[in-house]
C-alpha atoms as a PDB file:
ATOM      1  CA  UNK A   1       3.714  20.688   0.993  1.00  0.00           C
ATOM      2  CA  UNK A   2       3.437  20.864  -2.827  1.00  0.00           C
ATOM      3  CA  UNK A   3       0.902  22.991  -4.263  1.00  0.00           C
ATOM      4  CA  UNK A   4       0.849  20.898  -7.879  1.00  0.00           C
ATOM      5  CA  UNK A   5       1.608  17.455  -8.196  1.00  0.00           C
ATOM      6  CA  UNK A   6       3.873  16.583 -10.595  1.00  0.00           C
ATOM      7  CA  UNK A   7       4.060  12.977 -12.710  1.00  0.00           C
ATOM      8  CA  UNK A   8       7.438  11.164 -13.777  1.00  0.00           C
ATOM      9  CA  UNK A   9       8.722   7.958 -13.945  1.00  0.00           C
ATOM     10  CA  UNK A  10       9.763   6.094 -11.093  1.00  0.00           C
ATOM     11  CA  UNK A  11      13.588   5.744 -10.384  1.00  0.00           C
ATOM     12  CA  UNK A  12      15.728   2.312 -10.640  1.00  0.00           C
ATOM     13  CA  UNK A  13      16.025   3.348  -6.513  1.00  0.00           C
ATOM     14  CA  UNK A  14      12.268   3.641  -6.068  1.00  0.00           C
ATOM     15  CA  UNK A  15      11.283   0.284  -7.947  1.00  0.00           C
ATOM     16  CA  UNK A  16      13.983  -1.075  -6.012  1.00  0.00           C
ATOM     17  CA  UNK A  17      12.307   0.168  -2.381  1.00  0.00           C
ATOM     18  CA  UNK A  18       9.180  -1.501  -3.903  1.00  0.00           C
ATOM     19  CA  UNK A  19      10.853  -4.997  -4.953  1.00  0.00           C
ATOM     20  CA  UNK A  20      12.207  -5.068  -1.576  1.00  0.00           C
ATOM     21  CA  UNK A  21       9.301  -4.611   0.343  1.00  0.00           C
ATOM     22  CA  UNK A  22       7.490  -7.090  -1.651  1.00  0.00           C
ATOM     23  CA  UNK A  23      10.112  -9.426  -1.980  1.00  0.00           C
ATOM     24  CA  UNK A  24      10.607  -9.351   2.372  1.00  0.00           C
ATOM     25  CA  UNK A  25       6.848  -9.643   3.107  1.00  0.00           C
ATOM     26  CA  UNK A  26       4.981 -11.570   0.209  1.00  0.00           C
ATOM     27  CA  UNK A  27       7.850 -13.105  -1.378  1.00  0.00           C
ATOM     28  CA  UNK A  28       6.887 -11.727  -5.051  1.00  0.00           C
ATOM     29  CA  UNK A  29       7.943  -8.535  -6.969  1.00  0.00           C
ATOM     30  CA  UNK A  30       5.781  -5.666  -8.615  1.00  0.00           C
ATOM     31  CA  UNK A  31       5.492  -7.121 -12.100  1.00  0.00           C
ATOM     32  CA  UNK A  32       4.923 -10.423 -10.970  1.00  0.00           C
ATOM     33  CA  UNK A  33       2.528  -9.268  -9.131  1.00  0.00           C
ATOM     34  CA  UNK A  34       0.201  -6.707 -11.447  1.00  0.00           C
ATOM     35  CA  UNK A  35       1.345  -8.631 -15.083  1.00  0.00           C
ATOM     36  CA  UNK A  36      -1.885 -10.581 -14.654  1.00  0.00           C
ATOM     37  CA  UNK A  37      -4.132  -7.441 -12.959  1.00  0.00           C
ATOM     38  CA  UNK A  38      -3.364  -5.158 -15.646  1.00  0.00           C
ATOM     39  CA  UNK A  39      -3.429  -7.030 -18.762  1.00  0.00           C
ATOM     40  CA  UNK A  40      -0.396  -6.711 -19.523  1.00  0.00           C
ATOM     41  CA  UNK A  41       2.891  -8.537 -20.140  1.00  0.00           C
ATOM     42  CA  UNK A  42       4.720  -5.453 -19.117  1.00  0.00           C
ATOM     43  CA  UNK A  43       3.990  -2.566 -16.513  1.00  0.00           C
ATOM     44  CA  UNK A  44       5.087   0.771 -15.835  1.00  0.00           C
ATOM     45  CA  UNK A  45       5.152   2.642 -13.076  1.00  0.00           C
ATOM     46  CA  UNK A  46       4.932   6.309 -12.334  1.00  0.00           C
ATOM     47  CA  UNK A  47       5.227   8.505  -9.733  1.00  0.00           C
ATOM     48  CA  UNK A  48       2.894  11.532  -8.409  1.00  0.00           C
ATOM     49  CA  UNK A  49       5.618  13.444  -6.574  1.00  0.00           C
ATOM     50  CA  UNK A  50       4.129  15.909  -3.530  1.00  0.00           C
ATOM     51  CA  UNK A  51       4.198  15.527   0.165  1.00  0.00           C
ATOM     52  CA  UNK A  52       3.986  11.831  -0.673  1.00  0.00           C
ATOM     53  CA  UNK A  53       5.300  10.170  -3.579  1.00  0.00           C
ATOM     54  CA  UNK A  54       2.362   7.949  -4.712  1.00  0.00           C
ATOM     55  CA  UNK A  55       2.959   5.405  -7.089  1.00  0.00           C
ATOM     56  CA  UNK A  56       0.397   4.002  -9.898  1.00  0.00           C
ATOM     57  CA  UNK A  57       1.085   1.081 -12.386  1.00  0.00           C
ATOM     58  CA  UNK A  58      -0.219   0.921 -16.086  1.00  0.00           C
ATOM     59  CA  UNK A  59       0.130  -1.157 -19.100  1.00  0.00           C
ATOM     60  CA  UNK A  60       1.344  -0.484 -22.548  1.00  0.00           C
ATOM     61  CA  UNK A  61      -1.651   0.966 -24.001  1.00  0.00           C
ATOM     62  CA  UNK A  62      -1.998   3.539 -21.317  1.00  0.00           C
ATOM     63  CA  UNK A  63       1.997   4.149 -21.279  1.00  0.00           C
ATOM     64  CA  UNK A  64       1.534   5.651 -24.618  1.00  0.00           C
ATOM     65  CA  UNK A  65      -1.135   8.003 -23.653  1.00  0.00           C
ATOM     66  CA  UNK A  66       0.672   9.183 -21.026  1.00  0.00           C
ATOM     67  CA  UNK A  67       3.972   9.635 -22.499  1.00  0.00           C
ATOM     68  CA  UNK A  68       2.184  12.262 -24.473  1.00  0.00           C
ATOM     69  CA  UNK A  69       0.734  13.787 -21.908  1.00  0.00           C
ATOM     70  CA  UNK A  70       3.960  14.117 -20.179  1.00  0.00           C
ATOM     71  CA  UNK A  71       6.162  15.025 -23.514  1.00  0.00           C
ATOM     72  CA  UNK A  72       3.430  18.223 -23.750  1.00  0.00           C
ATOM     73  CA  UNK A  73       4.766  19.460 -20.130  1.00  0.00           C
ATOM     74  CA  UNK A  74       1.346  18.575 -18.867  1.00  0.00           C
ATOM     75  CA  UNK A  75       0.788  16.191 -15.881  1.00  0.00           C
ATOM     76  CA  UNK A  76      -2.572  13.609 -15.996  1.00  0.00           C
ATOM     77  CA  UNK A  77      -4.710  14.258 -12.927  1.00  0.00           C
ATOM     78  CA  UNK A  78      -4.952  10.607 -12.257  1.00  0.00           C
ATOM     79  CA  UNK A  79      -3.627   6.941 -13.818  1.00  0.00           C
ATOM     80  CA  UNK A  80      -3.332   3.371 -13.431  1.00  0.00           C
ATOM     81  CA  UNK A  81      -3.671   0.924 -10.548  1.00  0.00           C
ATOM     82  CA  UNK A  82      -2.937   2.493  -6.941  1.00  0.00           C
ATOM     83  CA  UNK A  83       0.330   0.313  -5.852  1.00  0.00           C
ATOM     84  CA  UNK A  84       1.195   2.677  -2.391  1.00  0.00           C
ATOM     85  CA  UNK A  85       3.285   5.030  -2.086  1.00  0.00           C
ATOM     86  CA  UNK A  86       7.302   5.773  -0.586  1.00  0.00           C
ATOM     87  CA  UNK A  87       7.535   8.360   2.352  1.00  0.00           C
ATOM     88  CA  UNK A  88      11.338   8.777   3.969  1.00  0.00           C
ATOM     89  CA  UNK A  89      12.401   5.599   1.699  1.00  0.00           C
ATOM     90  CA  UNK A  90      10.077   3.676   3.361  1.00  0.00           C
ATOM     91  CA  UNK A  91       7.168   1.930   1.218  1.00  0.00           C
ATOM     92  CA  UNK A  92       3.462   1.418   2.380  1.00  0.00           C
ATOM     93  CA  UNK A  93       1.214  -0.900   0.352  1.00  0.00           C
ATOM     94  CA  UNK A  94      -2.097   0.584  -0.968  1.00  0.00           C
ATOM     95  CA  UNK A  95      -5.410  -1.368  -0.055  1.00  0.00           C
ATOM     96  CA  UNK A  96      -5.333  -2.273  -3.723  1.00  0.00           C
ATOM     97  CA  UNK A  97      -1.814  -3.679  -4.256  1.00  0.00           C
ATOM     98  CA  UNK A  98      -2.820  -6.134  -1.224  1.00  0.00           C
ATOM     99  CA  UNK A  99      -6.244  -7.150  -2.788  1.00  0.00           C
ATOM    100  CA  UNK A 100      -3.989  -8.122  -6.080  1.00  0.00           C
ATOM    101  CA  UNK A 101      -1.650  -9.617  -3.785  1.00  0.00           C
ATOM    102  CA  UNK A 102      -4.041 -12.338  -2.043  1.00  0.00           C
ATOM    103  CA  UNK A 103      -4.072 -15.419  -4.893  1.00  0.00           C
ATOM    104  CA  UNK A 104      -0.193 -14.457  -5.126  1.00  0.00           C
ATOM    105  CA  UNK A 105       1.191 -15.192  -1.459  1.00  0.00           C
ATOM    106  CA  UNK A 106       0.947 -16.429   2.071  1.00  0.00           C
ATOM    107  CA  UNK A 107       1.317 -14.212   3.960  1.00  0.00           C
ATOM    108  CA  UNK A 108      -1.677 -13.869   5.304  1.00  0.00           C
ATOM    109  CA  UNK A 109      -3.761 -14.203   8.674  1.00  0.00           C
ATOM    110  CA  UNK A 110      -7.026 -15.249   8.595  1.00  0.00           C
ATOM    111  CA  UNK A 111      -9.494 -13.870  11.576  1.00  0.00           C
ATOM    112  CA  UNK A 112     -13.003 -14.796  13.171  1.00  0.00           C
ATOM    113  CA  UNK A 113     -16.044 -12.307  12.880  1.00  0.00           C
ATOM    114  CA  UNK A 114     -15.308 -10.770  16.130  1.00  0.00           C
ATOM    115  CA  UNK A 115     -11.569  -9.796  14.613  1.00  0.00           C
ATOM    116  CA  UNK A 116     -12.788  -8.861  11.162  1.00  0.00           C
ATOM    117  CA  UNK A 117     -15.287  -6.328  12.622  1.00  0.00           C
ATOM    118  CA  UNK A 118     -12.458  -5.106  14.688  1.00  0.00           C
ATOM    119  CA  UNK A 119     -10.179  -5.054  11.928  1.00  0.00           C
ATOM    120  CA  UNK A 120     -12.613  -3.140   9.556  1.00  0.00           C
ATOM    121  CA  UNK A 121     -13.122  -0.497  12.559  1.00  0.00           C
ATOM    122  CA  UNK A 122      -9.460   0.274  12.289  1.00  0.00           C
ATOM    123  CA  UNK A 123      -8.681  -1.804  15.524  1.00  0.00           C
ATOM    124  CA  UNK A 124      -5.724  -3.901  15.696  1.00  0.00           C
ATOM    125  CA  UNK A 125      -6.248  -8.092  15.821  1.00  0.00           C
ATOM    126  CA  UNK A 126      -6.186  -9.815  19.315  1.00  0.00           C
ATOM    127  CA  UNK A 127      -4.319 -13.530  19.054  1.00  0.00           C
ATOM    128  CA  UNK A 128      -7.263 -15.364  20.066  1.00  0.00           C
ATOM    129  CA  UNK A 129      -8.982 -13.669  16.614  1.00  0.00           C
ATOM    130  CA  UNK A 130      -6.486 -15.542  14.924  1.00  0.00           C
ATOM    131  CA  UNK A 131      -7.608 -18.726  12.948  1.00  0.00           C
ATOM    132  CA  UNK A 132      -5.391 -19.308  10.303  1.00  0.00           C
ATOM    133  CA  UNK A 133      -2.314 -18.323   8.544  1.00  0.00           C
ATOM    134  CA  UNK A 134      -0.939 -18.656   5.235  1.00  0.00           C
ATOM    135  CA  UNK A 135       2.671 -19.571   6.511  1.00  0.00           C
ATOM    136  CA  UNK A 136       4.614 -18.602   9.764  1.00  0.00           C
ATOM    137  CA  UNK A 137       5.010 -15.094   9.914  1.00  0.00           C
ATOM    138  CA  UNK A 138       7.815 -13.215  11.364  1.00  0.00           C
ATOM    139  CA  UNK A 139       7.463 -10.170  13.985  1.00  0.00           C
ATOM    140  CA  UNK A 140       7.330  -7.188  11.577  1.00  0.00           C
ATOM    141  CA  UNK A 141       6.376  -9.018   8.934  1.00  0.00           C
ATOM    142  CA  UNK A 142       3.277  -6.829   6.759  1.00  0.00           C
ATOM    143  CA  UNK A 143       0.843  -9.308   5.731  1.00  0.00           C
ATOM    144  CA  UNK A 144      -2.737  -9.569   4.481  1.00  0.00           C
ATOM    145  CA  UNK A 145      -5.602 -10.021   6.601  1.00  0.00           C
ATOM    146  CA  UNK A 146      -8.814 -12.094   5.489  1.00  0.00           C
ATOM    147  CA  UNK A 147     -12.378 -12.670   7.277  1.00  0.00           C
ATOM    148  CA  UNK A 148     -12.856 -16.817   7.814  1.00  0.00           C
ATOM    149  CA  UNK A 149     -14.443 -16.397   3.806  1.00  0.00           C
ATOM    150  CA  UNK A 150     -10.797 -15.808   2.993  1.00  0.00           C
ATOM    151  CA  UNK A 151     -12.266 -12.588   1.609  1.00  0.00           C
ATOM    152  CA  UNK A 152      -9.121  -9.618   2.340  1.00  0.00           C
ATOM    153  CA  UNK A 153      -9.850  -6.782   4.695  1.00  0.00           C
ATOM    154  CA  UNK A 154      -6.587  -4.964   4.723  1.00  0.00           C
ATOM    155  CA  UNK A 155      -3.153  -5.139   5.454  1.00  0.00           C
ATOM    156  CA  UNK A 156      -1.450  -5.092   9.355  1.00  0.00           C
ATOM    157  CA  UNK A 157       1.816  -5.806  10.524  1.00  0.00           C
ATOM    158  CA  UNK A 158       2.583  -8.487  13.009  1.00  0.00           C
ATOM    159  CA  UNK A 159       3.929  -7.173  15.986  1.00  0.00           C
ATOM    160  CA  UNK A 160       5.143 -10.975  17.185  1.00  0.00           C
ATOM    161  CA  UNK A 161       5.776 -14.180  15.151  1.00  0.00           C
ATOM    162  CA  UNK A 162       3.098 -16.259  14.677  1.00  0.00           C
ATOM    163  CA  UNK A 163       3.363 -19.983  14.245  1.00  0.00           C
ATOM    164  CA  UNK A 164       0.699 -22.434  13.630  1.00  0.00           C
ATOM    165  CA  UNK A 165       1.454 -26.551  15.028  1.00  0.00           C
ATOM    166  CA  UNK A 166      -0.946 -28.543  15.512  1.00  0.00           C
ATOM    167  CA  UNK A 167      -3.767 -26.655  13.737  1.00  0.00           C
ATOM    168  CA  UNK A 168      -3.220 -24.050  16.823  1.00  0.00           C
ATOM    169  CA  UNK A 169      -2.253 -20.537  16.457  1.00  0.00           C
ATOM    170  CA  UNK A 170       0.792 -19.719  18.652  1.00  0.00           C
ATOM    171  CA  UNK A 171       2.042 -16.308  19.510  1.00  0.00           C
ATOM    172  CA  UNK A 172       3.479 -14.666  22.653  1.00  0.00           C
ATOM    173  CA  UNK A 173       1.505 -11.434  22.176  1.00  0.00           C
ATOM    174  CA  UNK A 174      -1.828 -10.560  23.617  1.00  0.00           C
ATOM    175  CA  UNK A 175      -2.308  -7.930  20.431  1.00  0.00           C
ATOM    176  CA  UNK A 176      -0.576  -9.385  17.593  1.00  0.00           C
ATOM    177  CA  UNK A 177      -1.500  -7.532  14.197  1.00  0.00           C
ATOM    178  CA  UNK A 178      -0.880  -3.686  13.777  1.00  0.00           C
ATOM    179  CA  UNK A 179      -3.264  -2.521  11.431  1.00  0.00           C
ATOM    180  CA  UNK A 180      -2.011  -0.333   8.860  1.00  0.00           C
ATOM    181  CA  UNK A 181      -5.019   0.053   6.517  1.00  0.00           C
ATOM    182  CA  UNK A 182      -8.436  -1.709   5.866  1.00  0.00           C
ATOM    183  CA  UNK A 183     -11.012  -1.747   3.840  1.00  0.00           C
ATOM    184  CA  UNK A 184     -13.132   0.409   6.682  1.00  0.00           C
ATOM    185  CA  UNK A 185     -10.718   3.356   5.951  1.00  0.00           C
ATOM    186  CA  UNK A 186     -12.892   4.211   2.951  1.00  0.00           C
ATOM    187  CA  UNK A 187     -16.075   5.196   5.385  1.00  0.00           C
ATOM    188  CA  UNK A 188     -13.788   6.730   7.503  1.00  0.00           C
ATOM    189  CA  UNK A 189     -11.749   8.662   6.030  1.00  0.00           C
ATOM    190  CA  UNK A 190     -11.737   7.989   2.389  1.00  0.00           C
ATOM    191  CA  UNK A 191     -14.303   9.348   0.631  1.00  0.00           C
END
């Protein structure tokens, strides 16, 4: 593990892992996505390299700040908006890049009280907690996950497809959302 963390800009590979990821699972890219939560018409996005490579999104005013910082062979101890971070070239979301994300796509499932309490104790979602969806989603798919208030808990993955006829839910899975993070983690573990 790195003892200091050290701040550059994120690599034309990097944004790319990000795009992709988005792109896949909530059919919308990075900028489209944080333009309107930042202020901003453009955003930047830097990297905290370490044992994780965590990766934060500003605007123009604070790109300037911290282009100084970073011309002065200094590194900021924290910036921007939280968008997740890229482990083994793999990305995983932040709890903040999904909360941006929910006016933006579909993908989505929508649970009952008994799921959401499940959900927000770091359990993973049962089928028959299942009472809406955004559009069909497709096994692996990551999507958001939102109490019957449509207010977001977190993000899972859906470990079967999930189709919706009829206003019924169908899946073939008894357990049907992985979670990967919720808004829970913060008593948890977070701090």
């Amino acid at each position: 593990m790195t003892s200091k963390l050290k701040v550059r800009n994120i690599s034309r590979t990097e944004l790319s892992i990000i795009n992709n990821f988005l792109i896949k699972n909530w059919n919308i890219t990075l900028k489209n996505l944080l333009v309107e939560q930042l202020h901003s018409k453009n955003v930047y996005a830097y990297i905290y390299e370490g044992y994780f490579n965590e990766i934060y999104a500003i605007n123009e005013d604070a790109k300037e700040i911290i282009d100084e910082i970073l011309e002065k062979k200094k590194h900021p101890y924290a910036l921007g908006f939280h968008v997740g971070r890229i482990r083994k070239n793999k990305f995983i979301p932040s709890l903040e890049l999904g909360y941006a994300a929910v006016t933006k796509t579909n993908a989505y499932v929508i649970v009952n009280d008994k799921g959401e309490k499940n959900f927000l104790y770091g359990k993973d979602i049962f089928t028959e907690s299942v009472i809406d969806i955004g559009t069909n989603i497709r096994e692996k798919q990551i999507v958001l996950v939102l109490n019957d208030r449509h207010e977001y808990t977190g993000i899972g993955r859906a470990l079967g497809a999930i189709t919706k006829r009829r206003d019924k839910i169908l899946a073939r899975r008894k357990v049907i959302i992985k979670n990967i993070i919720d808004l829970g983690w913060y008593l948890r573990r977070g701090g």
